[in-house]
Protein backbone atom coordinates (compact mmCIF):
# COMPACT_ATOMS: atom_id res chain seq x y z
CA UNK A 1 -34.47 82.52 -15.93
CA UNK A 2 -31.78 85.04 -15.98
CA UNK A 3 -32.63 88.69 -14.33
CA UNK A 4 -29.77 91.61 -15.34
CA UNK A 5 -29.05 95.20 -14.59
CA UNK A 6 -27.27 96.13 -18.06
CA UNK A 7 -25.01 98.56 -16.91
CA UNK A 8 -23.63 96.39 -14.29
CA UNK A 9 -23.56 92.86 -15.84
CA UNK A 10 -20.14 92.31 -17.19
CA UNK A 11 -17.21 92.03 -16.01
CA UNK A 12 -13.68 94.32 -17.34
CA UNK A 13 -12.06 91.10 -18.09
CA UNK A 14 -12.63 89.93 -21.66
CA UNK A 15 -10.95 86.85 -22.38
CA UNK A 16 -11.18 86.25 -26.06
CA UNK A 17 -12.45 87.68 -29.35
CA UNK A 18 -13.68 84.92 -32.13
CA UNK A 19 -14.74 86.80 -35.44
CA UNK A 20 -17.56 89.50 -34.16
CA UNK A 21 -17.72 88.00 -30.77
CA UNK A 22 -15.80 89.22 -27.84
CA UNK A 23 -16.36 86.24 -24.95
CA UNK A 24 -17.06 87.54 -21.15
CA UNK A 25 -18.12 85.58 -17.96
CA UNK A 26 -21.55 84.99 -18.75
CA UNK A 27 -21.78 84.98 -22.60
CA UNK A 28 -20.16 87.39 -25.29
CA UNK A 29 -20.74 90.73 -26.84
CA UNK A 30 -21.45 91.70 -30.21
CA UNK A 31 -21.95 94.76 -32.08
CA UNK A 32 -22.01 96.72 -28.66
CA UNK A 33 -24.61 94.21 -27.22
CA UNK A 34 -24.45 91.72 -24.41
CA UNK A 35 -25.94 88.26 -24.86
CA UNK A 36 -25.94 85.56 -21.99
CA UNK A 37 -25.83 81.95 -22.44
CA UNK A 38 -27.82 79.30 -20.49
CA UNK A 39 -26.32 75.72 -19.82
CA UNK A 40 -27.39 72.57 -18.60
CA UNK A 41 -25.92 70.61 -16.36
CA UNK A 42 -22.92 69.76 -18.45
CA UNK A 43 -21.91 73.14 -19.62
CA UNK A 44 -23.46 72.56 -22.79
CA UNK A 45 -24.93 75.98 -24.40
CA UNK A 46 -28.76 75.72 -24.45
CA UNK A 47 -29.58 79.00 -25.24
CA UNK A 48 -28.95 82.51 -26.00
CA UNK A 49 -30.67 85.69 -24.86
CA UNK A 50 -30.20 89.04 -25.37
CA UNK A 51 -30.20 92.36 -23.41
CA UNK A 52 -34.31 92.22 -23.72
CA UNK A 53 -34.26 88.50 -22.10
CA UNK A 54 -35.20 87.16 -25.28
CA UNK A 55 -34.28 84.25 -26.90
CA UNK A 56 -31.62 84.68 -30.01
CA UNK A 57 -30.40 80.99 -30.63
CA UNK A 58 -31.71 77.23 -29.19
CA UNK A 59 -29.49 74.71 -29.12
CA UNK A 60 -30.34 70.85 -29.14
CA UNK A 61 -27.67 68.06 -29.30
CA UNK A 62 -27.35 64.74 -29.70
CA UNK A 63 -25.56 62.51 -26.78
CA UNK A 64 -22.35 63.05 -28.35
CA UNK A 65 -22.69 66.51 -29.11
CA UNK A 66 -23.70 66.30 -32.71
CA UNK A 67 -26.47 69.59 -33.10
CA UNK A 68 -29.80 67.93 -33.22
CA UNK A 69 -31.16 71.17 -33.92
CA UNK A 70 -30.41 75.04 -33.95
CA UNK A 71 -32.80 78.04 -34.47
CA UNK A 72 -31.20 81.50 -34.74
CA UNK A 73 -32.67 84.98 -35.12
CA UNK A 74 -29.60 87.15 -34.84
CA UNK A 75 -26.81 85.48 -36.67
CA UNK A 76 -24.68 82.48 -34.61
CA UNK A 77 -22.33 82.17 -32.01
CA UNK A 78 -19.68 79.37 -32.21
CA UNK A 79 -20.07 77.89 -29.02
CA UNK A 80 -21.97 74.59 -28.52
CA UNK A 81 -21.86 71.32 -26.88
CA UNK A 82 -19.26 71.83 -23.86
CA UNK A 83 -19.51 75.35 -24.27
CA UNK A 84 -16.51 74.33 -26.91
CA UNK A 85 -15.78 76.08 -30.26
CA UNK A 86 -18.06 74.40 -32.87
CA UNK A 87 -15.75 74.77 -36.05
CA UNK A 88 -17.59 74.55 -39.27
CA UNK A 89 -14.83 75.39 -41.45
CA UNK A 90 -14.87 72.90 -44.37
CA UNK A 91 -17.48 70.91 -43.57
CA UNK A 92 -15.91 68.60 -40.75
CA UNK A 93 -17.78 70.46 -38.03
CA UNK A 94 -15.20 69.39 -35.27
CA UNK A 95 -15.28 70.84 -31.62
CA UNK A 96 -12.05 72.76 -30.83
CA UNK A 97 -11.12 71.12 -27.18
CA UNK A 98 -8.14 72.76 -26.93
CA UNK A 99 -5.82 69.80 -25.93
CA UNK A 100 -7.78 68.14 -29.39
CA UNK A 101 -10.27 68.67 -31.96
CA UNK A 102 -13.69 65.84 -31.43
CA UNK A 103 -15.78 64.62 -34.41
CA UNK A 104 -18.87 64.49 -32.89
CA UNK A 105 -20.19 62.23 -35.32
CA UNK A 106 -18.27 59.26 -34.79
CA UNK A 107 -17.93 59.95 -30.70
CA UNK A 108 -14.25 59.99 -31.45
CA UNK A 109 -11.04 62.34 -31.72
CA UNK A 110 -8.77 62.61 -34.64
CA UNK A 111 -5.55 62.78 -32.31
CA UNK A 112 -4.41 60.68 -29.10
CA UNK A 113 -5.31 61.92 -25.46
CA UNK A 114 -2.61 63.98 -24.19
CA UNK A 115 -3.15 62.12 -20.65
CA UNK A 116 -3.30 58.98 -22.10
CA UNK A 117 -1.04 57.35 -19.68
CA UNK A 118 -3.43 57.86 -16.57
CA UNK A 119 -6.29 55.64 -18.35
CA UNK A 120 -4.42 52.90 -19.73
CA UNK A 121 -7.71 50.82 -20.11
CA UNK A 122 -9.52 53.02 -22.50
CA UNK A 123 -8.63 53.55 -26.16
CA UNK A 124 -6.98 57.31 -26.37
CA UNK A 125 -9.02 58.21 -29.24
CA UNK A 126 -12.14 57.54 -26.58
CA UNK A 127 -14.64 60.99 -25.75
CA UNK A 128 -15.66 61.25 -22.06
CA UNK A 129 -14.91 57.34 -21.55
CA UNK A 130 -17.68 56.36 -23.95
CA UNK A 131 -20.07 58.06 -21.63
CA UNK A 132 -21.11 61.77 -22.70
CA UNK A 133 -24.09 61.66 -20.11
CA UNK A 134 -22.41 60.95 -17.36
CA UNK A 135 -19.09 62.78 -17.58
CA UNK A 136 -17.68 65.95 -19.35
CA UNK A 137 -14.26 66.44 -21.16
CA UNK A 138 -12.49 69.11 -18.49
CA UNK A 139 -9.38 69.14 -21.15
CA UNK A 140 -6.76 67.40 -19.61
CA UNK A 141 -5.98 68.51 -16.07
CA UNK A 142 -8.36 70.80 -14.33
CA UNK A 143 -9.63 71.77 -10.95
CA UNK A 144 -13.27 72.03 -9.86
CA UNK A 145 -14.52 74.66 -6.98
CA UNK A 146 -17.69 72.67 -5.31
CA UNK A 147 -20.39 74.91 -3.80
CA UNK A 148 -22.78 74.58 -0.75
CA UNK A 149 -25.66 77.03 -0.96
CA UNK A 150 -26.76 77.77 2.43
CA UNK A 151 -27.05 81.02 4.89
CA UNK A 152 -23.71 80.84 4.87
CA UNK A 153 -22.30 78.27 2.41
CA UNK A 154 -18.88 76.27 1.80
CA UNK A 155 -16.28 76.39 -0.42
CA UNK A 156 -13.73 73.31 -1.65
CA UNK A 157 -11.68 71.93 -4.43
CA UNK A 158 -11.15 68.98 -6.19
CA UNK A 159 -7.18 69.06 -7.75
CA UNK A 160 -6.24 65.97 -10.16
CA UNK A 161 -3.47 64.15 -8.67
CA UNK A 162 -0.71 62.18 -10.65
CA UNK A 163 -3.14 59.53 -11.16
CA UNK A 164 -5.93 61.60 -12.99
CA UNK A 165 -8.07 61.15 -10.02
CA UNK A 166 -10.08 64.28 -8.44
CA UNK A 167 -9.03 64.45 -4.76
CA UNK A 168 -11.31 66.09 -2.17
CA UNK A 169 -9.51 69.00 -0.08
CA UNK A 170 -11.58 70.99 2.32
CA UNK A 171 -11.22 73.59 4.93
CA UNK A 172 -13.12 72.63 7.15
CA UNK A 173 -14.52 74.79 10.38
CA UNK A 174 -12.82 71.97 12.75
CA UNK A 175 -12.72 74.01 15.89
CA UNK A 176 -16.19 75.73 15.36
CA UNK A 177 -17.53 71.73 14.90
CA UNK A 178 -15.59 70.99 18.13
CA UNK A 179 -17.25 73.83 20.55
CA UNK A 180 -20.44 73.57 19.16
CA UNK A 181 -20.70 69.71 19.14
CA UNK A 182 -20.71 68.72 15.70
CA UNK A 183 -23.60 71.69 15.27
CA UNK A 184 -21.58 73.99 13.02
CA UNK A 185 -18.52 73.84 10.94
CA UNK A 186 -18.75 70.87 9.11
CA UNK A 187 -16.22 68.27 10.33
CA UNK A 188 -13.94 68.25 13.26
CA UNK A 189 -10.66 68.17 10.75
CA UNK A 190 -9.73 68.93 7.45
CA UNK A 191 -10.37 66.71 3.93
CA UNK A 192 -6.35 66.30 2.42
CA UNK A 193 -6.84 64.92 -0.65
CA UNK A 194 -7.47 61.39 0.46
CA UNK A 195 -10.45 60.95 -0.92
CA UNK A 196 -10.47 60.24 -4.65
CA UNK A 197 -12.79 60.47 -7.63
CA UNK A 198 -13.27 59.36 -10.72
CA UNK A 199 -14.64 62.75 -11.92
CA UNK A 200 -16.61 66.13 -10.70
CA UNK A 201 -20.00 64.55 -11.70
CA UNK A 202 -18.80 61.23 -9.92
CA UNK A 203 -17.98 63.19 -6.75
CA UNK A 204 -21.85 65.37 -6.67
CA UNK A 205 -23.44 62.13 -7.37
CA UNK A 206 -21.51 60.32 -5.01
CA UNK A 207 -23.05 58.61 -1.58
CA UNK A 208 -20.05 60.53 -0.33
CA UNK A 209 -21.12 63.73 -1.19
CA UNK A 210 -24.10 63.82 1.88
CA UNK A 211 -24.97 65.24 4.85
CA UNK A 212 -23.97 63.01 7.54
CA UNK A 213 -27.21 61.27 9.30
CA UNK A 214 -25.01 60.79 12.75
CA UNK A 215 -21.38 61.62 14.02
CA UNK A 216 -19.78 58.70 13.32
CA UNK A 217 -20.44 58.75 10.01
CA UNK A 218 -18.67 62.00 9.95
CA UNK A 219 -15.66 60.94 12.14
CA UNK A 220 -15.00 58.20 9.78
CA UNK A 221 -14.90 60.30 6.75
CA UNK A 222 -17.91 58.21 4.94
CA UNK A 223 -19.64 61.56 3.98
CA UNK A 224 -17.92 65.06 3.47
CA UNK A 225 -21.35 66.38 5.58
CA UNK A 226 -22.14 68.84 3.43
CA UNK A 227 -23.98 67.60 -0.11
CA UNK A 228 -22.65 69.81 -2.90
CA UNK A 229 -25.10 70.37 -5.57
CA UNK A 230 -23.16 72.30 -7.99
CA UNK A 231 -19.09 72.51 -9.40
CA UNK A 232 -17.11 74.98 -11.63
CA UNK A 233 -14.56 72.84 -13.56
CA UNK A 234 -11.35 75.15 -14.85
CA UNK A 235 -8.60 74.11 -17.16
CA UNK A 236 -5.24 74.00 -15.52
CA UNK A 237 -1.94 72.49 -16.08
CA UNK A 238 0.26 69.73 -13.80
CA UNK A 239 2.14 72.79 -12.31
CA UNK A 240 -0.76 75.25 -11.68
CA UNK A 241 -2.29 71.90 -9.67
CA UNK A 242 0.95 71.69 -7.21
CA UNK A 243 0.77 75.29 -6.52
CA UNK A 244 -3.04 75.09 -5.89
CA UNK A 245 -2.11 71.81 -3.68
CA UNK A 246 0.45 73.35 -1.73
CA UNK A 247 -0.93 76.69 -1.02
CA UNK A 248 -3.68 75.02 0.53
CA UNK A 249 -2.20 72.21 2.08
CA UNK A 250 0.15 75.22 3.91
CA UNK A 251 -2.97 77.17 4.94
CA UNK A 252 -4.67 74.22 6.72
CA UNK A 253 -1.24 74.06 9.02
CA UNK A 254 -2.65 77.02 10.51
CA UNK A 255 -6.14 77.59 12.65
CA UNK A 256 -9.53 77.91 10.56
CA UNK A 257 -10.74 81.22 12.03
CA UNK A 258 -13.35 83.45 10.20
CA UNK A 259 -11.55 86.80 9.54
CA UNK A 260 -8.52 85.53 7.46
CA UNK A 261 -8.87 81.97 7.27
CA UNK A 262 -12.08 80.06 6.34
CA UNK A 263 -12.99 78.13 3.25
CA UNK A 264 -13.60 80.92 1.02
CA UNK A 265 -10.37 82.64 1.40
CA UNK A 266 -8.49 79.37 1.48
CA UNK A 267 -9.91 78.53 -1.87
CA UNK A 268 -9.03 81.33 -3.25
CA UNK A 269 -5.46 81.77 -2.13
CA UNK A 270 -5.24 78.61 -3.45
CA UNK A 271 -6.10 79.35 -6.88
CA UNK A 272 -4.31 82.86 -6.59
CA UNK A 273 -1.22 80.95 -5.95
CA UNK A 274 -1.86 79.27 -9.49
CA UNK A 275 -2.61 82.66 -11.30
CA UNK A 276 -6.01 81.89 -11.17
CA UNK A 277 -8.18 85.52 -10.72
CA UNK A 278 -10.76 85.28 -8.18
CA UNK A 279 -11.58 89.21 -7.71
CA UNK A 280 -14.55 90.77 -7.95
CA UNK A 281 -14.26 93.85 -10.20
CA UNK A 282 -16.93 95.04 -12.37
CA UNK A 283 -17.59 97.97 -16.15
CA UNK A 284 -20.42 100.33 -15.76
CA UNK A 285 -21.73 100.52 -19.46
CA UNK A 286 -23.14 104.23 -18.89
CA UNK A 287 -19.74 106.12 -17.67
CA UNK A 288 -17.47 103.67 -18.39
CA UNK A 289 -15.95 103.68 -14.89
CA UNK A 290 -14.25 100.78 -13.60
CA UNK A 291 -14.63 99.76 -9.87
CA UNK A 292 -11.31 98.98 -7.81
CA UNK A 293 -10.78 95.31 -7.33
CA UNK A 294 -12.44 93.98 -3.98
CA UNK A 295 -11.43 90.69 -2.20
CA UNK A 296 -15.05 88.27 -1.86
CA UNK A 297 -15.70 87.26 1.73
CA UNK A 298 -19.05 85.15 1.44
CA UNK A 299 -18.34 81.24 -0.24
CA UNK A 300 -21.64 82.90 -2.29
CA UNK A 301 -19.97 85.79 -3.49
CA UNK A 302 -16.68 84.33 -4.11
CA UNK A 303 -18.41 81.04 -6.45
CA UNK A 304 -19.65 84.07 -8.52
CA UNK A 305 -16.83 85.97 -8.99
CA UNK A 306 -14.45 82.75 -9.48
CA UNK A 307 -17.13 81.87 -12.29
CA UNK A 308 -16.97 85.70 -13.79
CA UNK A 309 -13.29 85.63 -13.87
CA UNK A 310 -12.65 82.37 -15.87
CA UNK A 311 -15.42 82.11 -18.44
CA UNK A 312 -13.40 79.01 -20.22
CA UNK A 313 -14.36 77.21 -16.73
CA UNK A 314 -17.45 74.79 -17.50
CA UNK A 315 -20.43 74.98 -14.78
CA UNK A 316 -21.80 71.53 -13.68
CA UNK A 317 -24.77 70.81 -11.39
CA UNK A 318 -25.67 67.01 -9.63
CA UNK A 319 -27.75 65.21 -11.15
């Protein structure tokens, strides 16, 4: 269920207009209205609701993303399975993936995989390795922000290396864990990238991806102790991922300390260092008034404004 304030919903960063619809964070607006979409666990737009909470379109799809069924009541929206562009233009109803169209009919693309060379074994005309229900197209590389709800919460990153895997890197809370005897903080040193993943929804359904049910467990790194149960996936390119990599990978050199230098605000000078926004800044409706940028503190309040400032990210949940 989705509960909204009107005049304080959107954000002043509008990424894209397509025909009548101008695309923000959380949905698009059209003819001076704001409509919100809800997604499953894939990213795959379910429905559509307007200002009144009401429900404008329903979306059903087929495993490959072929529309089962659609009922509108205020014209359409072109975004579908994915949360991709759902182009209808001469009849070949392809999805626009950016780095390729996808038939959705045949489970196919017209065009090679651009990353073809990091999965030699699979045909590059293959969609989500033959396997729509398990895994998501991210279009080509991406990174994924993982988030731990909690009092407090955590913040990480998975960054595609060379290889097309996802590698784990987490600031962890190593000396807080130390003084409070593996109490607090999460792990006793920080997750590098050495541990490697076939995919977001691979990592959240992982036996890695657990609290740890004793300390040695934790000490040798067969759980990340914390149990993620939801991931924002966000295009990027090979040379956004080395800046993300190295900005963090610098930041861990120094101490984890919780004014300047804890997993929120590592995360997101690592994606700053990529050009990747992750500001909160919001558009009153009524006067029109923007609000100075702010800086999130809270893993909570960061996810939500990393999400709000990259609506071409896709939003995936474990399973």
């Amino acid at each position: 269920m989705i509960t909204s304030t009107p005049h304080r919903h959107t954000k002043k960063r509008l990424i894209k207009t397509v025909g009548a619809h101008t695309l923000c964070s959380c949905g698009y607006m059209q003819d001076g209205g704001l409509y919100f979409y809800i997604k499953d666990y894939q990213g795959n737009v379910r429905v559509v609701l307007n200002q009144a909470n009401q429900p404008v379109e329903v979306n059903s799809y087929y495993p490959y993303g072929g529309l089962m069924a659609a009922t509108t009541t205020e014209g359409s929206q072109p975004y579908k399975y994915s949360a991709k562009e759902f182009d209808r233009e001469n009849g070949l109803d392809w999805y626009d993936s950016k780095a390729r169209m996808y038939d959705p009919t045949i489970g196919r693309t017209p065009t090679q995989d651009p990353m073809a060379e990091k999965y030699y074994s699979m045909s590059p005309y293959l969609w989500c390795a033959a396997n729509p229900n398990r895994f998501i197209d991210e279009k080509g590389d991406s990174i994924a922000v993982l988030y731990l709800h909690g009092i407090v919460g955590h913040l990480a990153l998975l960054i595609q290396n060379d290889n097309g895997k996802w590698a784990y890197y987490s600031m962890n809370g190593n000396n807080i864990y130390t003084s409070t005897k593996g109490s607090a903080g999460g792990k006793g040193y920080h997750d590098l990238g050495t541990k490697t993943f076939d995919s977001p929804m691979a990592f959240l359904n992982s036996s890695y991806n657990q609290e740890g049910k004793n300390k040695r467990d934790i000490q040798n790194d067969k759980v990340n102790n914390y149990g993620y149960e939801e991931a924002f996936v966000i295009p990027t390119t090979q040379k956004q991922d080395k800046k993300i990599r190295e900005k963090f990978l610098s930041e861990t050199h120094q101490s984890y300390n919780l004014v300047n230098r804890q997993c929120a605000q590592v995360v997101q000078k690592a994606l700053n260092a990529a050009g990747i926004e992750t500001n909160s800044s919001e558009m009153s409706y009524y006067d029109d008034m923007f609000l100075p940028d702010s800086t999130p503190y809270l893993p909570a309040s960061t996810f939500i404004a990393i999400r709000y400032n990259n609506p071409k990210g896709i939003y995936i949940r474990k399973k």
